[in-house]
PDB file of N, CA and C in Angstrom:
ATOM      1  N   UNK A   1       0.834  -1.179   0.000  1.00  0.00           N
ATOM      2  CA  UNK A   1       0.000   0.000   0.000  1.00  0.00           C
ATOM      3  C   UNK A   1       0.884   1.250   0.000  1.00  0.00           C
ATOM      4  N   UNK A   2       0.772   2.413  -0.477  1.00  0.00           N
ATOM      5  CA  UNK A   2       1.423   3.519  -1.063  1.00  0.00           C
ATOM      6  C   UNK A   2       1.077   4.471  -0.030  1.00  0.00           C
ATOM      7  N   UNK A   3       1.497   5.098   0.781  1.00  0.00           N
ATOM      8  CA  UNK A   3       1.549   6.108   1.908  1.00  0.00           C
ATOM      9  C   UNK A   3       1.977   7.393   0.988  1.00  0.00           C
ATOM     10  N   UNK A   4       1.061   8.561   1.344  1.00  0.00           N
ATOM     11  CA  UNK A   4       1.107   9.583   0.576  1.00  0.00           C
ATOM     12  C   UNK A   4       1.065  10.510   2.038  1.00  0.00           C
ATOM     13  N   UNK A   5       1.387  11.823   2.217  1.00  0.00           N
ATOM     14  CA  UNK A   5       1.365  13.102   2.890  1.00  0.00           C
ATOM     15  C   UNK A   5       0.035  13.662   3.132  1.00  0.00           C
ATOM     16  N   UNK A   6      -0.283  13.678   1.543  1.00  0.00           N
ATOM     17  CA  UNK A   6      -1.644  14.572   1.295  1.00  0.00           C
ATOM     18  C   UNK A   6      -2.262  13.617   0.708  1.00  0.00           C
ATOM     19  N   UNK A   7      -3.862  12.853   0.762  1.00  0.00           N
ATOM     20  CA  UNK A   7      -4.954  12.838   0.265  1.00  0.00           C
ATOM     21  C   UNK A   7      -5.627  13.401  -0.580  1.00  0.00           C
ATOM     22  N   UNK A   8      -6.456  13.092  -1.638  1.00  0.00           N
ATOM     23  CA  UNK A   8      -7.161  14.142  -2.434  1.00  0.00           C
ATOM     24  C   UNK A   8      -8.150  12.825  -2.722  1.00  0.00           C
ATOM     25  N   UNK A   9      -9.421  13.503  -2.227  1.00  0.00           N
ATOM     26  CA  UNK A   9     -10.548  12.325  -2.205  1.00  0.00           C
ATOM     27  C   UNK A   9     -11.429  13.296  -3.014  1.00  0.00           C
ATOM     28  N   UNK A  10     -11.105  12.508  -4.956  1.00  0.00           N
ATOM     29  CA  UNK A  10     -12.015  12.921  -5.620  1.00  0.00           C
ATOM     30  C   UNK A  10     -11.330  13.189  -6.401  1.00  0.00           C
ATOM     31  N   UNK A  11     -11.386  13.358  -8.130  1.00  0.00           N
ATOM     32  CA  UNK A  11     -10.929  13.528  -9.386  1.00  0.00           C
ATOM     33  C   UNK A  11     -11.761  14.081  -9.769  1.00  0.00           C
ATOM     34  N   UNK A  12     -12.531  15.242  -9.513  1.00  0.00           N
ATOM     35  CA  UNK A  12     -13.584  15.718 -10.298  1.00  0.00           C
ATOM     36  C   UNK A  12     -12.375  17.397 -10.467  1.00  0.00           C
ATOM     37  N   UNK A  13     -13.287  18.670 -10.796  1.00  0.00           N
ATOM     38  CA  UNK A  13     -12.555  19.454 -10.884  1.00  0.00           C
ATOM     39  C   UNK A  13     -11.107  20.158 -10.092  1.00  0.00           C
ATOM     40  N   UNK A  14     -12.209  20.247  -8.690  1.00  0.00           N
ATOM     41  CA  UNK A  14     -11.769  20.577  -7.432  1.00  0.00           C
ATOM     42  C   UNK A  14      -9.987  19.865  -6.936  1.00  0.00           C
ATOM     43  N   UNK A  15     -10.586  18.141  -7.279  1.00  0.00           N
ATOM     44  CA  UNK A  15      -9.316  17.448  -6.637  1.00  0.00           C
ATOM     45  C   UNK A  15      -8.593  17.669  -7.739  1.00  0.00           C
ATOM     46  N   UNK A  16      -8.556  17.524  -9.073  1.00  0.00           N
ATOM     47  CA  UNK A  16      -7.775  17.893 -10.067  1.00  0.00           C
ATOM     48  C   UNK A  16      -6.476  19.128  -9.626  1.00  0.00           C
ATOM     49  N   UNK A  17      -8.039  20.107  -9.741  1.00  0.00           N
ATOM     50  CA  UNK A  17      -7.230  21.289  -9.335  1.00  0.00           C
ATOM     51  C   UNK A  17      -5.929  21.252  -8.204  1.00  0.00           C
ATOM     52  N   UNK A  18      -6.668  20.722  -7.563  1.00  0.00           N
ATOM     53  CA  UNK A  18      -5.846  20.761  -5.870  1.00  0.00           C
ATOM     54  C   UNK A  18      -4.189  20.530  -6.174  1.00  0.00           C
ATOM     55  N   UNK A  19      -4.311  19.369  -7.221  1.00  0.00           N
ATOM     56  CA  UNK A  19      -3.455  18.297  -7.577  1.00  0.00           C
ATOM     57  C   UNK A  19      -2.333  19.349  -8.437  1.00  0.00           C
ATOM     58  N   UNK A  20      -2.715  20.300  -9.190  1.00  0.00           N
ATOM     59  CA  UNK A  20      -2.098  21.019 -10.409  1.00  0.00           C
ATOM     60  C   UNK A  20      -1.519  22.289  -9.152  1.00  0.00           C
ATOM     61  N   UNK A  21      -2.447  22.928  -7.969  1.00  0.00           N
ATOM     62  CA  UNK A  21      -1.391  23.204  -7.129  1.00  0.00           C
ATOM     63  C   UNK A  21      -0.594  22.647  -6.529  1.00  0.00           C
ATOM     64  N   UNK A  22      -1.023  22.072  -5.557  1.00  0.00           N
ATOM     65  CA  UNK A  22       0.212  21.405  -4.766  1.00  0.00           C
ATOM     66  C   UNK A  22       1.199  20.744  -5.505  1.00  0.00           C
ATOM     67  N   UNK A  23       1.764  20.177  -7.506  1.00  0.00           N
ATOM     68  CA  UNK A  23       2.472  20.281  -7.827  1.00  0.00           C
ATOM     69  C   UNK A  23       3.472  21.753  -7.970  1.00  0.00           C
ATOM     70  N   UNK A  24       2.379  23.218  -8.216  1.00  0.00           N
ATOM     71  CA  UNK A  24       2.971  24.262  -8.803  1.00  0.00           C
ATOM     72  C   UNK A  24       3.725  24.928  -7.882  1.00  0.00           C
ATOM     73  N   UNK A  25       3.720  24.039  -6.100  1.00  0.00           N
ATOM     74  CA  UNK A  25       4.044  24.880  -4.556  1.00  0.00           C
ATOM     75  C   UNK A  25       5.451  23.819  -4.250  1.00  0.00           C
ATOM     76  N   UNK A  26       5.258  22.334  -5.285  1.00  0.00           N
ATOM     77  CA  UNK A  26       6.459  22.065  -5.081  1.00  0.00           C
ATOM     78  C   UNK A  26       5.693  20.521  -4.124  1.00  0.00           C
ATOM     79  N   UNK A  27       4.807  20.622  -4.216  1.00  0.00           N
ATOM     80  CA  UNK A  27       4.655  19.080  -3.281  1.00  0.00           C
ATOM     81  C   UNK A  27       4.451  18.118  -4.032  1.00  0.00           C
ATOM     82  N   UNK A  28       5.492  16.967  -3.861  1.00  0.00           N
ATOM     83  CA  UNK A  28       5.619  15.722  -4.467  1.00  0.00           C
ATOM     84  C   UNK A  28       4.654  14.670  -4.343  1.00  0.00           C
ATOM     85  N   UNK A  29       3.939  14.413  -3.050  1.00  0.00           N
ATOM     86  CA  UNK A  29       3.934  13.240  -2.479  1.00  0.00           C
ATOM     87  C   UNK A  29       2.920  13.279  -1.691  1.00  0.00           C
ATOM     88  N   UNK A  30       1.632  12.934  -2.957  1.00  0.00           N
ATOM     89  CA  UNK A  30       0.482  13.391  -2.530  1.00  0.00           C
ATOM     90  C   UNK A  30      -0.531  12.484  -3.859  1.00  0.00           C
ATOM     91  N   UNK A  31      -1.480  11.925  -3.468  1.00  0.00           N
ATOM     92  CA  UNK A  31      -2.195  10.833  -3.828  1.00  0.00           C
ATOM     93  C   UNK A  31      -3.689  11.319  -4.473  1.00  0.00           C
ATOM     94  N   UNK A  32      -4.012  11.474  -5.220  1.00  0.00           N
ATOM     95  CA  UNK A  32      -5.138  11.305  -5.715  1.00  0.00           C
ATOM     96  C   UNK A  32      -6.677  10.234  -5.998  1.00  0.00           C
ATOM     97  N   UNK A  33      -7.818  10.075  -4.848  1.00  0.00           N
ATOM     98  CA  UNK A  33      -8.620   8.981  -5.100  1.00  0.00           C
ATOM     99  C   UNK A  33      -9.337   9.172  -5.874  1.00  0.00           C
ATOM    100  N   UNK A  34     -10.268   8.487  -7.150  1.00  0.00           N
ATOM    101  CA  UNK A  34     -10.859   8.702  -7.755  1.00  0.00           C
ATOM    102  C   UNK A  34     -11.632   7.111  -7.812  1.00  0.00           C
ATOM    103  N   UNK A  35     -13.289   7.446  -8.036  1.00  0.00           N
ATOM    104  CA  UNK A  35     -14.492   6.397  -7.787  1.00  0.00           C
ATOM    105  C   UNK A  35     -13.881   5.150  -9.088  1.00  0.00           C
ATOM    106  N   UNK A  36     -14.309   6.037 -10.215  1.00  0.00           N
ATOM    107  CA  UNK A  36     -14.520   4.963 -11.337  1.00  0.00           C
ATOM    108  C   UNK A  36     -13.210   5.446 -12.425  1.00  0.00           C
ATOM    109  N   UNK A  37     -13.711   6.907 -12.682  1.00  0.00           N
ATOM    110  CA  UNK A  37     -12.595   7.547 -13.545  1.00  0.00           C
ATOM    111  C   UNK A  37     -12.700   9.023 -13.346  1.00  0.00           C
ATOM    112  N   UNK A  38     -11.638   9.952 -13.911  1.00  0.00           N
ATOM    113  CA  UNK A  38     -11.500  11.718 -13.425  1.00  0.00           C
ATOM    114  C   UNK A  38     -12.555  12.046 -13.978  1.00  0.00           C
ATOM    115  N   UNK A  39     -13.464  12.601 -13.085  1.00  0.00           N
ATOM    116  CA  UNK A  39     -14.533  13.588 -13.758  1.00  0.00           C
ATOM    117  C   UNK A  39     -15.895  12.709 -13.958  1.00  0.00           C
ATOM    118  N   UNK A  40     -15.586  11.524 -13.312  1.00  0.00           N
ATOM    119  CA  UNK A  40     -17.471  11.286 -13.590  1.00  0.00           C
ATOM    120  C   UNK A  40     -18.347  11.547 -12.966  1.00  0.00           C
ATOM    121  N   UNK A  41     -18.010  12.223 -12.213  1.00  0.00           N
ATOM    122  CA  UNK A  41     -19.387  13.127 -11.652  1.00  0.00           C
ATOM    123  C   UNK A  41     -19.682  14.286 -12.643  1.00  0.00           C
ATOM    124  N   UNK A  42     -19.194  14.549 -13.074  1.00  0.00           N
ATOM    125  CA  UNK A  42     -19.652  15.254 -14.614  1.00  0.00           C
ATOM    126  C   UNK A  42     -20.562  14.929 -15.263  1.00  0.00           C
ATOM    127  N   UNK A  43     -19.979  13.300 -16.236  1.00  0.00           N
ATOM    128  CA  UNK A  43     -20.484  12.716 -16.756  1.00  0.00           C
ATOM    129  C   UNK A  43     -21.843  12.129 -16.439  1.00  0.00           C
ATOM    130  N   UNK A  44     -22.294  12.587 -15.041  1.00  0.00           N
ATOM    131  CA  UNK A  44     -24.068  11.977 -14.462  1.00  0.00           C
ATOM    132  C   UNK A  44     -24.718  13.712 -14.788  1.00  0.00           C
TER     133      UNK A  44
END
């Protein structure tokens, strides 16, 4: 199992986003969950 720092529960815009900062601040090591695939809560 993969131990991450930061959590990000959700691939919709928001966690995306989160994800595109905390690369642009320099944080490596940080995990992204997503249900089925990015953005299907869109797709309903």
């Amino acid at each position: 199992m993969r131990k991450a720092d930061i959590i990000i529960v959700g691939a919709g815009a928001i966690g995306v986003g989160m994800g595109v900062l905390l690369q642009k601040i320099g944080c490596k090591d940080f995990v992204i969950l997503e249900r089925k695939e990015v953005g299907a809560s869109f797709m309903r």
